[in-house]
C-alpha atoms as a PDB file:
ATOM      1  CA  UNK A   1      51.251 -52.360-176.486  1.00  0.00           C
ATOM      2  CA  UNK A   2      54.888 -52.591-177.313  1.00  0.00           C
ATOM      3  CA  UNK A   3      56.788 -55.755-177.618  1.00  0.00           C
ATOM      4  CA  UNK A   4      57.669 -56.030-174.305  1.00  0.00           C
ATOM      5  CA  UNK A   5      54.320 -55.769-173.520  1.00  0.00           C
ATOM      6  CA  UNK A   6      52.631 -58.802-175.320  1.00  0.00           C
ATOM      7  CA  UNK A   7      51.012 -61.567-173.369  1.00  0.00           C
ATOM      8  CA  UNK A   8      54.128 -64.076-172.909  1.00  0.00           C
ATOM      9  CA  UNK A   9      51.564 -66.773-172.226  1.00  0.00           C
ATOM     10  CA  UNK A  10      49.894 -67.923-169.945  1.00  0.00           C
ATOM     11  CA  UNK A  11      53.447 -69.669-167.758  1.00  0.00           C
ATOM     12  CA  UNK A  12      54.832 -66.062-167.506  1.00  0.00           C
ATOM     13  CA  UNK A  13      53.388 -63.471-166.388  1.00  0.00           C
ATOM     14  CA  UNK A  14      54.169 -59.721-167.275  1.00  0.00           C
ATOM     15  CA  UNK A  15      56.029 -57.792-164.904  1.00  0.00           C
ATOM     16  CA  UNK A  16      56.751 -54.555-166.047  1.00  0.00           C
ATOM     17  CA  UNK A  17      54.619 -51.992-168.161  1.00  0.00           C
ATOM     18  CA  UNK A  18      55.654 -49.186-170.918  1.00  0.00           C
ATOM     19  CA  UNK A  19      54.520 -45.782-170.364  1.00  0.00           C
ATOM     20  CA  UNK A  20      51.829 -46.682-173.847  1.00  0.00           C
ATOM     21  CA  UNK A  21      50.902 -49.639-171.870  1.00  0.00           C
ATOM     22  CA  UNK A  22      49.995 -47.261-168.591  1.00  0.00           C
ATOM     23  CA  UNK A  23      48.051 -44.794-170.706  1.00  0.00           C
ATOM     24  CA  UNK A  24      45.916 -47.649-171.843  1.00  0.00           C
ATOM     25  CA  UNK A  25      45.306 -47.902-168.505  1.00  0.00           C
ATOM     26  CA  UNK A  26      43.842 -44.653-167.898  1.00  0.00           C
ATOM     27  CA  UNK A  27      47.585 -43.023-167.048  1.00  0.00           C
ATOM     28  CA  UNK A  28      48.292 -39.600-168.161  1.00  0.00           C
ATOM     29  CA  UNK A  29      52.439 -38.684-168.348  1.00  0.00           C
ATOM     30  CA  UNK A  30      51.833 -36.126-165.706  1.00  0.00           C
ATOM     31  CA  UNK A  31      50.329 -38.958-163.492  1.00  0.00           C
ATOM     32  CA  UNK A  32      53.244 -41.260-164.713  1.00  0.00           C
ATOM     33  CA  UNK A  33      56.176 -38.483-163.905  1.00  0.00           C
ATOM     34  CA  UNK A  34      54.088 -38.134-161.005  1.00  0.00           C
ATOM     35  CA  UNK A  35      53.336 -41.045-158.943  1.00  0.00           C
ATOM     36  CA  UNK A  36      55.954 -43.470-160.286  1.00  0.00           C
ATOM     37  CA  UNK A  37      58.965 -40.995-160.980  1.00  0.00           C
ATOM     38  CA  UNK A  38      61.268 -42.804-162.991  1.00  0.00           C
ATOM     39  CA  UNK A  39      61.633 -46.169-164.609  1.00  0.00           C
ATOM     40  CA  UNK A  40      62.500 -49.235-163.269  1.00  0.00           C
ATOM     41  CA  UNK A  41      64.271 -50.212-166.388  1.00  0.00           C
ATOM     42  CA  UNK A  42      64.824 -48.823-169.660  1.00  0.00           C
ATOM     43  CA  UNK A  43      65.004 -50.969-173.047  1.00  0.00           C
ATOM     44  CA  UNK A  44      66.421 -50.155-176.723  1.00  0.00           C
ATOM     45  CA  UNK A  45      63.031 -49.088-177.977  1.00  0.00           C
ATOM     46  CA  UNK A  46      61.747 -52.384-180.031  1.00  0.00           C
ATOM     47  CA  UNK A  47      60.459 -50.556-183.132  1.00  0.00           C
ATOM     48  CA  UNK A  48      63.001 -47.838-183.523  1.00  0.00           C
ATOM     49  CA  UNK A  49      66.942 -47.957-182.821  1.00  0.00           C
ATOM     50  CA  UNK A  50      67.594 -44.540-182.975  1.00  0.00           C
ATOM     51  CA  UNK A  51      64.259 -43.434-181.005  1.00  0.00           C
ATOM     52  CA  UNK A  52      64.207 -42.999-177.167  1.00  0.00           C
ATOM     53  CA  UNK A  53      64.826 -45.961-175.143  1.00  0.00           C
ATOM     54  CA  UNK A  54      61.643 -47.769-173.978  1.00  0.00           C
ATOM     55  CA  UNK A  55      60.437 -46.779-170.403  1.00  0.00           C
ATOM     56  CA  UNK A  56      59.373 -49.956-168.276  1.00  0.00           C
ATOM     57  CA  UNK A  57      57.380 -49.620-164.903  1.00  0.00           C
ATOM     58  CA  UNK A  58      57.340 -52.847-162.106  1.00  0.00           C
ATOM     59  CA  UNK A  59      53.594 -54.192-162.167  1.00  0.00           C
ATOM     60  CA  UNK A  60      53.628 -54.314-158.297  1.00  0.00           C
ATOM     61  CA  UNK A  61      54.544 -50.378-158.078  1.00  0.00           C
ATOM     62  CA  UNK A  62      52.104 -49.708-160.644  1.00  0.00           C
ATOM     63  CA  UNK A  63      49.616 -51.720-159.308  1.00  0.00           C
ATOM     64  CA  UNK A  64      50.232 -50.029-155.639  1.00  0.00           C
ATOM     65  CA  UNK A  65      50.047 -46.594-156.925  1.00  0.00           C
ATOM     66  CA  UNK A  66      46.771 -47.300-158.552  1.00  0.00           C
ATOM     67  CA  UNK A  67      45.565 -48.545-154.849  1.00  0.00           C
ATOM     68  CA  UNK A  68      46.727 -45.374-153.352  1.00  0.00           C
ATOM     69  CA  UNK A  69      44.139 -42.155-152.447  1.00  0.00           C
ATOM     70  CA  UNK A  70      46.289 -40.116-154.689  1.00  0.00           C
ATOM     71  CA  UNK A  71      46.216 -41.832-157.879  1.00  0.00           C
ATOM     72  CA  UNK A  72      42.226 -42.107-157.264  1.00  0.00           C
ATOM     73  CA  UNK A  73      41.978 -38.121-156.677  1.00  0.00           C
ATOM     74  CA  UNK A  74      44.270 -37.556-160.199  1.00  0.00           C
ATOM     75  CA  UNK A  75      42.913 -39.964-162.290  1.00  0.00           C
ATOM     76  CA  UNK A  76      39.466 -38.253-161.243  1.00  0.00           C
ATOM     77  CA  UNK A  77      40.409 -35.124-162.623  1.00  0.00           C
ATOM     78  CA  UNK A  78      41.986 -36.707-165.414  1.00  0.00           C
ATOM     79  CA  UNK A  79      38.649 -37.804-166.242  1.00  0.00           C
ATOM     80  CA  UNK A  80      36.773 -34.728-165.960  1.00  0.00           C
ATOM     81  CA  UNK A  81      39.567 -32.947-167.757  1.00  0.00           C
ATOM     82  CA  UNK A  82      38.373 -33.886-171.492  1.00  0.00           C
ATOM     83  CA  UNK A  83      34.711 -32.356-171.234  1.00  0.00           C
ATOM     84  CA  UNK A  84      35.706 -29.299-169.499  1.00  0.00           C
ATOM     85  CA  UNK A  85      38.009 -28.569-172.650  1.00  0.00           C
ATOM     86  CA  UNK A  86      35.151 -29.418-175.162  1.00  0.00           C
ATOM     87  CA  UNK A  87      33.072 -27.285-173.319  1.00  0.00           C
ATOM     88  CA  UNK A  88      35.713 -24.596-172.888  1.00  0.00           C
ATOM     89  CA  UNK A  89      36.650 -24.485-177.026  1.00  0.00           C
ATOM     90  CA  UNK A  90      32.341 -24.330-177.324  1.00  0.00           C
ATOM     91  CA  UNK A  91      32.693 -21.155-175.446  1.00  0.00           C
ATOM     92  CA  UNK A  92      35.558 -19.743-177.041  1.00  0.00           C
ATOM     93  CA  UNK A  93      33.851 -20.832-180.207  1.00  0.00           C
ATOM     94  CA  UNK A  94      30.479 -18.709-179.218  1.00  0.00           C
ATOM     95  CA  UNK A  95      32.705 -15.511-178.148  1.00  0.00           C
ATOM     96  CA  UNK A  96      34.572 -15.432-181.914  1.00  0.00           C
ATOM     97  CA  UNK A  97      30.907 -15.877-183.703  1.00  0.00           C
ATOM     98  CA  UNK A  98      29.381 -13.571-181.575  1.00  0.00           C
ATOM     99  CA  UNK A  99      32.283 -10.816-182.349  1.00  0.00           C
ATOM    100  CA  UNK A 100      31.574 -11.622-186.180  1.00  0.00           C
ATOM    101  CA  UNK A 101      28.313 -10.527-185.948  1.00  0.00           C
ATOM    102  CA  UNK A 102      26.081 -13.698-184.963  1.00  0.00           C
ATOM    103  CA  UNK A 103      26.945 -15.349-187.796  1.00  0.00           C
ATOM    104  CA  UNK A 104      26.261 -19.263-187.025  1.00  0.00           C
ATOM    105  CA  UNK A 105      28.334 -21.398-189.104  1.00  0.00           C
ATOM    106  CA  UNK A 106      27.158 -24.233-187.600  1.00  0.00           C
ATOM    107  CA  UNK A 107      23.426 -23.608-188.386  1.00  0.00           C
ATOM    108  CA  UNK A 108      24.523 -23.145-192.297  1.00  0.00           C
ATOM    109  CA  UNK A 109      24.526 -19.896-192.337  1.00  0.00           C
ATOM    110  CA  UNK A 110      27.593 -18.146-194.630  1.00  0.00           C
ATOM    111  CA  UNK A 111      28.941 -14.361-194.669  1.00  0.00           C
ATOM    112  CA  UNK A 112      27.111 -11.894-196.425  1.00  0.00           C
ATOM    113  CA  UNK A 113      24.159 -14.324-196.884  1.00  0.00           C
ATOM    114  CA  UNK A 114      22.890 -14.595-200.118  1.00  0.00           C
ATOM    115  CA  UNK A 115      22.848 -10.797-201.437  1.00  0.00           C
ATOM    116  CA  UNK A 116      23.667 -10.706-205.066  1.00  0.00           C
ATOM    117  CA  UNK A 117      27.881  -9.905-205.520  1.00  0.00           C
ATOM    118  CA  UNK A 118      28.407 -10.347-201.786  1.00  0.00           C
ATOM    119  CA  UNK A 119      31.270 -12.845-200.858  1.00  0.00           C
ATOM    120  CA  UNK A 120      30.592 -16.348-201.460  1.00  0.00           C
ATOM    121  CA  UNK A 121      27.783 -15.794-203.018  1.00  0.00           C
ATOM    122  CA  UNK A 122      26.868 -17.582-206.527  1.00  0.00           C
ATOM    123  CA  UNK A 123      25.972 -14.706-208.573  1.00  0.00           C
ATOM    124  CA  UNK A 124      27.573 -11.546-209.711  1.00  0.00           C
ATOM    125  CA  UNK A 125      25.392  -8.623-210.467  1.00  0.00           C
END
């Protein structure tokens, strides 16, 4: 949360969110750039003067976008999105072990085995 994102108490409520504040929310910045375009306001960035200025999105037009069918249809994929990568790099993974000959890393296995003088072994013939 950034500083204009901390609970004023419980007399004011918040009305606008940064773009870290959406992603907490399950937001992505395609979904942001997406659905709510640009900012409603933008703020001299409370941590750093000379980074970016803070991007602040109404509550009511984020809380209406996450009501809409769209939002519910992205934010799906978003979610399936992280294990099709993992599962993805596991496959990419398999193709570059199986090119080096089988060798299984993972299993403890390490090149050239343990023959005497080969590569990473501990003794030298």
């Amino acid at each position: 949360m950034t500083a204009y994102e901390k609970d004023p108490g419980p007399r004011t409520p918040r009305t606008h969110l940064s773009a870290a504040g959406l992603r907490a929310r399950g937001w992505t910045a395609g979904m942001i750039r997406r659905l709510l375009g640009e900012p409603d306001l933008r703020r001299p960035n409370p941590f750093l003067r000379t980074a970016p200025p803070t991007r602040l999105y109404s509550v009511e037009r984020v809380a209406a976008a996450e009501r809409s069918e769209e939002f519910r249809a992205v934010s799906a994929v978003a979610a399936r999105r992280p294990a099709a990568m993992q599962e993805a790099a596991r496959r990419r993974r398999r193709k570059v072990l199986a090119r080096r000959g089988g060798v299984d890393r993972e299993a403890g296995a390490r090149p050239g085995g343990d023959l005497p003088g080969a590569p990473g072994s501990c003794t030298a013939v």
